[in-house]
Structures are given as structure tokens and as C-alpha cells.
C-alpha atoms as a PDB file:
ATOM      1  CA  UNK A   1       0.000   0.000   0.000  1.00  0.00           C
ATOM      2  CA  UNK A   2       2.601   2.581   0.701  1.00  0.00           C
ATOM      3  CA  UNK A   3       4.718   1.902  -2.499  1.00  0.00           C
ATOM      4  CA  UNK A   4       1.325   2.095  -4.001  1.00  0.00           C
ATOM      5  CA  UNK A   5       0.875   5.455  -2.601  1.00  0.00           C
ATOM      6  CA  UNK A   6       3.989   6.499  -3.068  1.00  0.00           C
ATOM      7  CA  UNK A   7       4.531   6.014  -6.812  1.00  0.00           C
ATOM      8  CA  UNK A   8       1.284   7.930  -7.182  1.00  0.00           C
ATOM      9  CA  UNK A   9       2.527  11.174  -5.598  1.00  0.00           C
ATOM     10  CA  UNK A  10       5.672  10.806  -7.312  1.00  0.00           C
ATOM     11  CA  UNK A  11       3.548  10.717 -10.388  1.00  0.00           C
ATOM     12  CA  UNK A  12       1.437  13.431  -9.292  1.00  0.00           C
ATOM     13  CA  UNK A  13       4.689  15.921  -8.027  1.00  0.00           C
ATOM     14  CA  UNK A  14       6.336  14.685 -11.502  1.00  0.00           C
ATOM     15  CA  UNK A  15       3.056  16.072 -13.453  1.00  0.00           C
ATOM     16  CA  UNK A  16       2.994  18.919 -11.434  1.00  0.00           C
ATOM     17  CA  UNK A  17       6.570  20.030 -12.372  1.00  0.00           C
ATOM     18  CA  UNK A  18       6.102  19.089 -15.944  1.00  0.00           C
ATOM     19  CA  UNK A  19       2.627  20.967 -16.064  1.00  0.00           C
ATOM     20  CA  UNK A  20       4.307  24.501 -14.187  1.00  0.00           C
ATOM     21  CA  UNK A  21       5.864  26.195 -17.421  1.00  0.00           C
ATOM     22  CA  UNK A  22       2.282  25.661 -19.147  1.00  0.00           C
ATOM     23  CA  UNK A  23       0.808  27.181 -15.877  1.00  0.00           C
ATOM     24  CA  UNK A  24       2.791  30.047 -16.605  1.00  0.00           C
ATOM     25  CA  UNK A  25       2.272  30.190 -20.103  1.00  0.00           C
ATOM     26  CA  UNK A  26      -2.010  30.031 -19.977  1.00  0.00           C
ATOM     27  CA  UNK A  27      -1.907  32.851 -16.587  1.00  0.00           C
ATOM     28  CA  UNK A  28       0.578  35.097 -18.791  1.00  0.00           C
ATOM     29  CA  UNK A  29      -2.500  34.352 -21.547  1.00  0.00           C
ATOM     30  CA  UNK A  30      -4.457  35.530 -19.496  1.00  0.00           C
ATOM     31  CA  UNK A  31      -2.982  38.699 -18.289  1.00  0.00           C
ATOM     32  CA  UNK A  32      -2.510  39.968 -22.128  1.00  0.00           C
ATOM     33  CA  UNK A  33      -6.261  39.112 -22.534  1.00  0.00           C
ATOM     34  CA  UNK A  34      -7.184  41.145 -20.064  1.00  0.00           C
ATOM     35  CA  UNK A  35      -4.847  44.275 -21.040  1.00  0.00           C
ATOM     36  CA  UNK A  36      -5.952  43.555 -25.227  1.00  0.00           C
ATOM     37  CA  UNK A  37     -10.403  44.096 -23.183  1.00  0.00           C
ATOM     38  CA  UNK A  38      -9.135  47.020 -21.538  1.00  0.00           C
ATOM     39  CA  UNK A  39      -7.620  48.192 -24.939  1.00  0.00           C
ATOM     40  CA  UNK A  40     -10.336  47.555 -26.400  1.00  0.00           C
ATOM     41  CA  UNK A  41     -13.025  49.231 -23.993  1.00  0.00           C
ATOM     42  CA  UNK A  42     -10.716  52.492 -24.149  1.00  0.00           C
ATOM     43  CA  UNK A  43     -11.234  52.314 -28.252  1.00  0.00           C
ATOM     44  CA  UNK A  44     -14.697  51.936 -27.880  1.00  0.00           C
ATOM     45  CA  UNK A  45     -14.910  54.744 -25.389  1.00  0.00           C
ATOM     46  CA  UNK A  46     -12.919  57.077 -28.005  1.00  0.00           C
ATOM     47  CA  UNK A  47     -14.660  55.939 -30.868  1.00  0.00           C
ATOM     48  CA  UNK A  48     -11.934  54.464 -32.410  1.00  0.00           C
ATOM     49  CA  UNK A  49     -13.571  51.147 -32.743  1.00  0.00           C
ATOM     50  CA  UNK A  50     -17.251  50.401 -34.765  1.00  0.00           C
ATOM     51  CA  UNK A  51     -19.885  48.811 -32.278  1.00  0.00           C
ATOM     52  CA  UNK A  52     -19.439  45.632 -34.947  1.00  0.00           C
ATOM     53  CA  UNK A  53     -15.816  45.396 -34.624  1.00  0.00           C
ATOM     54  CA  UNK A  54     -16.549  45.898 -31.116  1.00  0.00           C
ATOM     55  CA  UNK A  55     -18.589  43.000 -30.514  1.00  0.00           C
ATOM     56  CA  UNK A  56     -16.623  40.758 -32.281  1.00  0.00           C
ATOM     57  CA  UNK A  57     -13.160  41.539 -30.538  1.00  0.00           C
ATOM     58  CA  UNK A  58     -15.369  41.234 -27.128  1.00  0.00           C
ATOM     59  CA  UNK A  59     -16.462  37.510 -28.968  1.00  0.00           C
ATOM     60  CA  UNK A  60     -13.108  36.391 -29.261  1.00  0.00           C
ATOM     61  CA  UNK A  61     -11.529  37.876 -26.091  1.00  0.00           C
ATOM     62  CA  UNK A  62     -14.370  36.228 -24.388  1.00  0.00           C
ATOM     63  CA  UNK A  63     -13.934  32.701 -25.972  1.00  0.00           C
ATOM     64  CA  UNK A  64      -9.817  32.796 -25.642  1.00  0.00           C
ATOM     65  CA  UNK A  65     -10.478  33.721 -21.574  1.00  0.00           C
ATOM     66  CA  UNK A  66     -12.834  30.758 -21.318  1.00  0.00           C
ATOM     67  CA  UNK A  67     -11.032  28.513 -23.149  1.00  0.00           C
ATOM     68  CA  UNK A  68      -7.594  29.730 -20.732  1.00  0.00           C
ATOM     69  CA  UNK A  69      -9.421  29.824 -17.393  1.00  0.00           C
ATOM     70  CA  UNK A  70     -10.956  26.479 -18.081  1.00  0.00           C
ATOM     71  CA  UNK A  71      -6.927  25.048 -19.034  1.00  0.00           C
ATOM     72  CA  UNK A  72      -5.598  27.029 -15.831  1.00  0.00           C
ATOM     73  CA  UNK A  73      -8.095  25.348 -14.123  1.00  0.00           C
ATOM     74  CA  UNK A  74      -7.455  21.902 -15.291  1.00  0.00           C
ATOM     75  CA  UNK A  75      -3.686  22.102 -14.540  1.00  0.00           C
ATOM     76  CA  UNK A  76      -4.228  23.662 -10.950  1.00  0.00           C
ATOM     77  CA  UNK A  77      -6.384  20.532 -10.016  1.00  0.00           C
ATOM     78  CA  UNK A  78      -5.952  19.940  -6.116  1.00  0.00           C
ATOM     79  CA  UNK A  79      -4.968  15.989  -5.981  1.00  0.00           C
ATOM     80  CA  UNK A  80      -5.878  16.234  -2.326  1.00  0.00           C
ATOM     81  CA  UNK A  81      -9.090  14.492  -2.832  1.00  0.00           C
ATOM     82  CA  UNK A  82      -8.046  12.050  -4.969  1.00  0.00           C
ATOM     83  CA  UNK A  83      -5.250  10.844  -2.337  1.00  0.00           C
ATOM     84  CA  UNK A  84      -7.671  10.478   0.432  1.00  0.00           C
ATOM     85  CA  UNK A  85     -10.148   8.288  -1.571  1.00  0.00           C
ATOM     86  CA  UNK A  86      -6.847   6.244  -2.759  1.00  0.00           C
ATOM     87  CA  UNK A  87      -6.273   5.668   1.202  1.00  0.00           C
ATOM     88  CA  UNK A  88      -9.851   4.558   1.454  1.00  0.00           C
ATOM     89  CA  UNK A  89      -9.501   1.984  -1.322  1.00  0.00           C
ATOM     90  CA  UNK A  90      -6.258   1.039   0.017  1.00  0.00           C
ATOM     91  CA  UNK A  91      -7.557   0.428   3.573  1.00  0.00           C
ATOM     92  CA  UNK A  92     -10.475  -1.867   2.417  1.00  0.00           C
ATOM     93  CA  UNK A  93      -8.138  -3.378   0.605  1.00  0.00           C
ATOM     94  CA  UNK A  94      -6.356  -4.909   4.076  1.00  0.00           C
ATOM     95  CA  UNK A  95      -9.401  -7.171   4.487  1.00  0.00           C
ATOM     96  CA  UNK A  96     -10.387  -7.890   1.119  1.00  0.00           C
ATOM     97  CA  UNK A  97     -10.750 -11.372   1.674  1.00  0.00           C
ATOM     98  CA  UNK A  98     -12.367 -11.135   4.204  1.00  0.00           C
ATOM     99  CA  UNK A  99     -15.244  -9.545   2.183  1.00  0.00           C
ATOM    100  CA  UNK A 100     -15.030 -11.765  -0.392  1.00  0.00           C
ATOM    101  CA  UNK A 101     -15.843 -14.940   1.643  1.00  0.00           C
ATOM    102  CA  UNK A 102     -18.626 -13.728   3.547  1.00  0.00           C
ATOM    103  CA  UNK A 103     -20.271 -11.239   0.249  1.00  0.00           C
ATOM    104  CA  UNK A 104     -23.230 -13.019  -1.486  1.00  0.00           C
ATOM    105  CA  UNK A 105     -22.680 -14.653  -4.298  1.00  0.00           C
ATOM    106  CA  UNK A 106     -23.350 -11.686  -7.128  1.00  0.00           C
ATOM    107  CA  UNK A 107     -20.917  -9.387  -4.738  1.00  0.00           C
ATOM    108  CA  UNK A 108     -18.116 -12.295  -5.185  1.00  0.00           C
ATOM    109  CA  UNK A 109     -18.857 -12.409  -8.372  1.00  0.00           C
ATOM    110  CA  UNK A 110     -18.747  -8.186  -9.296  1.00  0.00           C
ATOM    111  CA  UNK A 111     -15.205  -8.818  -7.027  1.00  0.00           C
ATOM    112  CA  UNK A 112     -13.777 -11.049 -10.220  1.00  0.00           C
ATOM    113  CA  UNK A 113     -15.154  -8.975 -12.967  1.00  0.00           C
ATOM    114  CA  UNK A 114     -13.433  -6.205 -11.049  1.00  0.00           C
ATOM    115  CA  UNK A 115      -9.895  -8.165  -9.844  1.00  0.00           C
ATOM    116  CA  UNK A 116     -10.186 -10.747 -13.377  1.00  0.00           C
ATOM    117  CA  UNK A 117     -10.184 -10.232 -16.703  1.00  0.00           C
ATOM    118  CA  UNK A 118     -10.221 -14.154 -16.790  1.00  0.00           C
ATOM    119  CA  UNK A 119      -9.643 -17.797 -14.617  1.00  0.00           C
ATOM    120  CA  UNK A 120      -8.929 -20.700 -16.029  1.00  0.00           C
ATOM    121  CA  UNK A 121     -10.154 -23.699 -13.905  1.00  0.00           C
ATOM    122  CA  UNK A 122      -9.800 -26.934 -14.513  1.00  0.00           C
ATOM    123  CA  UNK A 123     -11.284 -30.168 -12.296  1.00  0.00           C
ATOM    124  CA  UNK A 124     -12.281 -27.668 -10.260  1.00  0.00           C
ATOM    125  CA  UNK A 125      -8.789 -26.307  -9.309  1.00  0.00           C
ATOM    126  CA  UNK A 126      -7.952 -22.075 -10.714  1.00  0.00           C
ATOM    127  CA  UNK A 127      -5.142 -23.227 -12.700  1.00  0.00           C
ATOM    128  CA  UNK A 128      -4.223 -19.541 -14.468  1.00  0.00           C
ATOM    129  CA  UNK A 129      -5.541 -16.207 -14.087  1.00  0.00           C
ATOM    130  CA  UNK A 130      -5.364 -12.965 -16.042  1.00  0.00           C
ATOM    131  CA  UNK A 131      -5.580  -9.882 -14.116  1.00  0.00           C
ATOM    132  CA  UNK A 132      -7.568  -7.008 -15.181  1.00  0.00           C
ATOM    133  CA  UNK A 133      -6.438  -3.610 -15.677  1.00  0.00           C
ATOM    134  CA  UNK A 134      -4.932  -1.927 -13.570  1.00  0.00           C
ATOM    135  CA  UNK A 135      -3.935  -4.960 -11.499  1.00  0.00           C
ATOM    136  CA  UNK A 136      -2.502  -6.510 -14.804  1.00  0.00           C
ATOM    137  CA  UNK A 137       0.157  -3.371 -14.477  1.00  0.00           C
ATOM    138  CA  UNK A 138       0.401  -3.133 -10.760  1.00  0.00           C
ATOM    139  CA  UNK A 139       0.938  -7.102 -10.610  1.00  0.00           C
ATOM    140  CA  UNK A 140       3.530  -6.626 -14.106  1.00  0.00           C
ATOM    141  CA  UNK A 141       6.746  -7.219 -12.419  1.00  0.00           C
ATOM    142  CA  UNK A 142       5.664 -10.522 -10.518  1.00  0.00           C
ATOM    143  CA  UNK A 143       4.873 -11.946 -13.745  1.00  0.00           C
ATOM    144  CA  UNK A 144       7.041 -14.504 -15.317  1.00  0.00           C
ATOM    145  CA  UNK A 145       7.526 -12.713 -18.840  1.00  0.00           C
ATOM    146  CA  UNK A 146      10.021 -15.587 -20.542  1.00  0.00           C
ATOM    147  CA  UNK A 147       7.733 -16.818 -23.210  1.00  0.00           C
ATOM    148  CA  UNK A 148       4.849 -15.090 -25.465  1.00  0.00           C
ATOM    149  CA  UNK A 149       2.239 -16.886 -24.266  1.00  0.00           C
ATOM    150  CA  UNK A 150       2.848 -16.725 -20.781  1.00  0.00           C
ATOM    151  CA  UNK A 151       1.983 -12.742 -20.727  1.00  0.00           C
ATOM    152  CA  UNK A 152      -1.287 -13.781 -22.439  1.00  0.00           C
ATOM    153  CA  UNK A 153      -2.358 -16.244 -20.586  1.00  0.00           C
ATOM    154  CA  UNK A 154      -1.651 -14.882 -17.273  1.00  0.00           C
ATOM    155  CA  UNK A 155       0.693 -16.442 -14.525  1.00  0.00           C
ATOM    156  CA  UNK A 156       0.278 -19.635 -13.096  1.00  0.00           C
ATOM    157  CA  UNK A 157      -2.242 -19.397  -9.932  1.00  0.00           C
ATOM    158  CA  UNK A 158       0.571 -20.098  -7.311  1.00  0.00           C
ATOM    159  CA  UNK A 159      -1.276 -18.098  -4.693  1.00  0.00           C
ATOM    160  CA  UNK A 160      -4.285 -19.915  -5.314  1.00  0.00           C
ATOM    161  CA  UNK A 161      -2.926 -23.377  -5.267  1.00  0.00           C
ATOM    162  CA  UNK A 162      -4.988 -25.523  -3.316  1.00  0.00           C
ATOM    163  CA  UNK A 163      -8.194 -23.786  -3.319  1.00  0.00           C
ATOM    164  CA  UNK A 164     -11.210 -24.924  -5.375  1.00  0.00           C
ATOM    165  CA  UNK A 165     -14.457 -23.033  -6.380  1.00  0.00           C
ATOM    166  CA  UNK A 166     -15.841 -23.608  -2.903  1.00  0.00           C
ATOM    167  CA  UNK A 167     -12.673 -22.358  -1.310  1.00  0.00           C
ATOM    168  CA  UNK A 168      -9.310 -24.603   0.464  1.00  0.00           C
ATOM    169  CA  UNK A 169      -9.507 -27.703  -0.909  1.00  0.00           C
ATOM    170  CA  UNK A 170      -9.880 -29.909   2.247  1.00  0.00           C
ATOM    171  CA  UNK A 171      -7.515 -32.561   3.116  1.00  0.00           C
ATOM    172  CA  UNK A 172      -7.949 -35.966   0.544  1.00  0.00           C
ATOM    173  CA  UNK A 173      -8.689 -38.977   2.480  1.00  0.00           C
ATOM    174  CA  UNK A 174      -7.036 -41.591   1.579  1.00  0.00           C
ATOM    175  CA  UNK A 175      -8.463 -43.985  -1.157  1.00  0.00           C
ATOM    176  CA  UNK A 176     -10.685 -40.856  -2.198  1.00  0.00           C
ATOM    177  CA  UNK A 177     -11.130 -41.022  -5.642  1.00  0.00           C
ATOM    178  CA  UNK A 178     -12.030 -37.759  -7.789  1.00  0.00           C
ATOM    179  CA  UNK A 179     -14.619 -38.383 -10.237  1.00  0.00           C
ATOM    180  CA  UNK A 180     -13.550 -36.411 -13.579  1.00  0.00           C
ATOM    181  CA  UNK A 181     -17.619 -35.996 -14.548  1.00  0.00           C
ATOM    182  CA  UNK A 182     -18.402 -34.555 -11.536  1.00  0.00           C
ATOM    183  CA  UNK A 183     -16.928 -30.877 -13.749  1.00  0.00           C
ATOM    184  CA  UNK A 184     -18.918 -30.144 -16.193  1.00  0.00           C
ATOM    185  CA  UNK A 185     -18.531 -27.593 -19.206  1.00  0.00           C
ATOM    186  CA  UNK A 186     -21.671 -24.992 -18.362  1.00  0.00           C
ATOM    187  CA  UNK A 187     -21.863 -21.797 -20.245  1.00  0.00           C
ATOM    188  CA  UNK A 188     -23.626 -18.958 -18.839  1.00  0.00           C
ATOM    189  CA  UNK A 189     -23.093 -15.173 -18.468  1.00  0.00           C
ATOM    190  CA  UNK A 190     -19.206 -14.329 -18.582  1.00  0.00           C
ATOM    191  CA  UNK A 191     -18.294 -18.737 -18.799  1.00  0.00           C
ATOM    192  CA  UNK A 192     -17.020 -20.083 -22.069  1.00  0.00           C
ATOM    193  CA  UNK A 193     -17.736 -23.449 -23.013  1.00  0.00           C
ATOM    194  CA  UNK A 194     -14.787 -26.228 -22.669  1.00  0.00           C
END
């Protein structure tokens, strides 16, 4: 969680200093806009200017201050916000399984649309998963990336060896026998046919 956090202000601080001579830039626009309406009021109060020309230079000045205040305001955006509800997430992520095993069944399953992009199970055992984004990117460096396929498919489900749809596989007694037809190849909303 705190490398989490941490590579997020860094990106943040790292925007922010890239962002600053643009800041500058637009508020300097800005200024000159202001000074070109004052300009132009002072014409108009001469005489200098037609009440068409007028209009249209007040047009434009108005469109080019719109269009500045609303980029000023898009690179002076407070990230303050966005940090706390990034701690939030964070924290509920500390008992995340917890959730999982007691949520109903259509919770669990809007937790793997969210978490998965796909599982592969077979015999009822998760053999492979594939992240989706942006845990595909945050889990990136823990995957093995030696062969093609192995980015496509996902990594191996080491962390979930052992567990079956209904959870830990319990211990096998011995002589238990698995029978292979007890899995069967369903399709319904987000399962593909074997």
C-alpha cells in the first residue's frame, strides 16, 4: 500500500513540475487578454472602434479567456481528494478477503469482474488467471515474462494453489477417488464453453 501510494505522488509531483511552465504560459494568456479588453473598452470609449468590430473583438476575447481559465483550471487541479479516496480503497483493501468470503454470491462475483479479466479452472482447481487492468500493471513485475504466451495467458495461480471453487480444498482422504464428470462444461453469463 505505501509503495502504491507512493509512486502515485511521485507521479502526481512529476506532473505537477512538468505541467508549471504551461501554468505560466495560460496565466501570462491571461494577463494579455485582459490588457488587449481594456484596450479595447478604451477604443470603444474614443470611438476608435465600430460597435461591430466591437462585438466581435469582445467575442473572441471572451472565448480565448474561457477557453484559458478552463486550461488554468485543469492544470491547478488539487490531488488532495483524490489521495484520500486512494487511502480509502487502500484500507479496504487490508481485508479484502475477508469480504469476499462472507459477500453473497453476485458481490463475489462483481469482485472477479473487477480483480479478473479471466480464470482458467480446470477439475475444479484455478489453474491460471489474467488480471484485469490496472492490477494486470500493478501485478507486471511478478509476472514470469520468458515466453509469449505466458503474458497472455496470465501467470500460473501459485497463490491460489490448493483452493477450489468452494474455497481450500480440504484434506484428501485416503483412497478418495475424484470423479472427472463430476466438472462439467456450463456456459452462462461471462463462462465459455470447454
Amino acid at each position: 500500500q505505501a509503495k502504491i501510494r507512493s509512486d502515485i505522488e511521485t507521479h502526481i509531483a512529476t506532473f505537477n513540475e512538468q505541467a508549471e511552465p504551461e501554468r505560466q504560459a495560460v496565466s501570462e494568456e491571461l494577463r494579455r487578454i485582459a490588457q488587449h479588453e481594456k484596450k479595447l473598452l478604451q477604443a470603444h470609449y474614443d470611438d476608435h472602434v465600430s460597435e461591430e468590430l466591437f462585438a466581435e473583438e469582445q467575442e473572441r476575447l471572451r472565448r480565448a479567456k474561457i477557453a484559458a481559465e478552463t486550461r488554468l483550471a485543469e492544470l491547478q487541479t488539487d490531488y488532495t481528494d483524490a489521495l484520500e479516496q486512494l487511502d480509502l480503497a487502500l484500507q479496504l483493501t487490508d481485508h479484502i478477503q475477508a469480504a469476499y468470503i462472507t459477500a453473497e454470491p453476485a458481490i463475489r462475483r462483481l469482485f472477479n469482474q473487477a480483480i479478473y479479466e479471466r480464470i482458467w479452472i480446470s477439475r475444479e482447481t484455478i489453474t491460471h488467471v489474467q488480471h484485469a487492468k490496472p492490477f494486470d500493471d500493478l501485478l507486471a513485475s511478478q509476472r514470469p515474462t520468458t515466453s509469449r504466451q505466458a503474458s497472455i495467458d496470465g501467470p500460473p495461480a501459485a497463490q491460489f494453489q490448493g483452493w477450489t471453487l468452494a474455497g481450500p480444498r480440504p484434506a484428501r482422504r485416503p483412497g478418495h477417488i475424484k470423479d472427472p464428470k463430476a466438472v462439467l462444461c456450463l456456459g452462462g453469463s461471462h463462462v465459455q464453453r470447454c
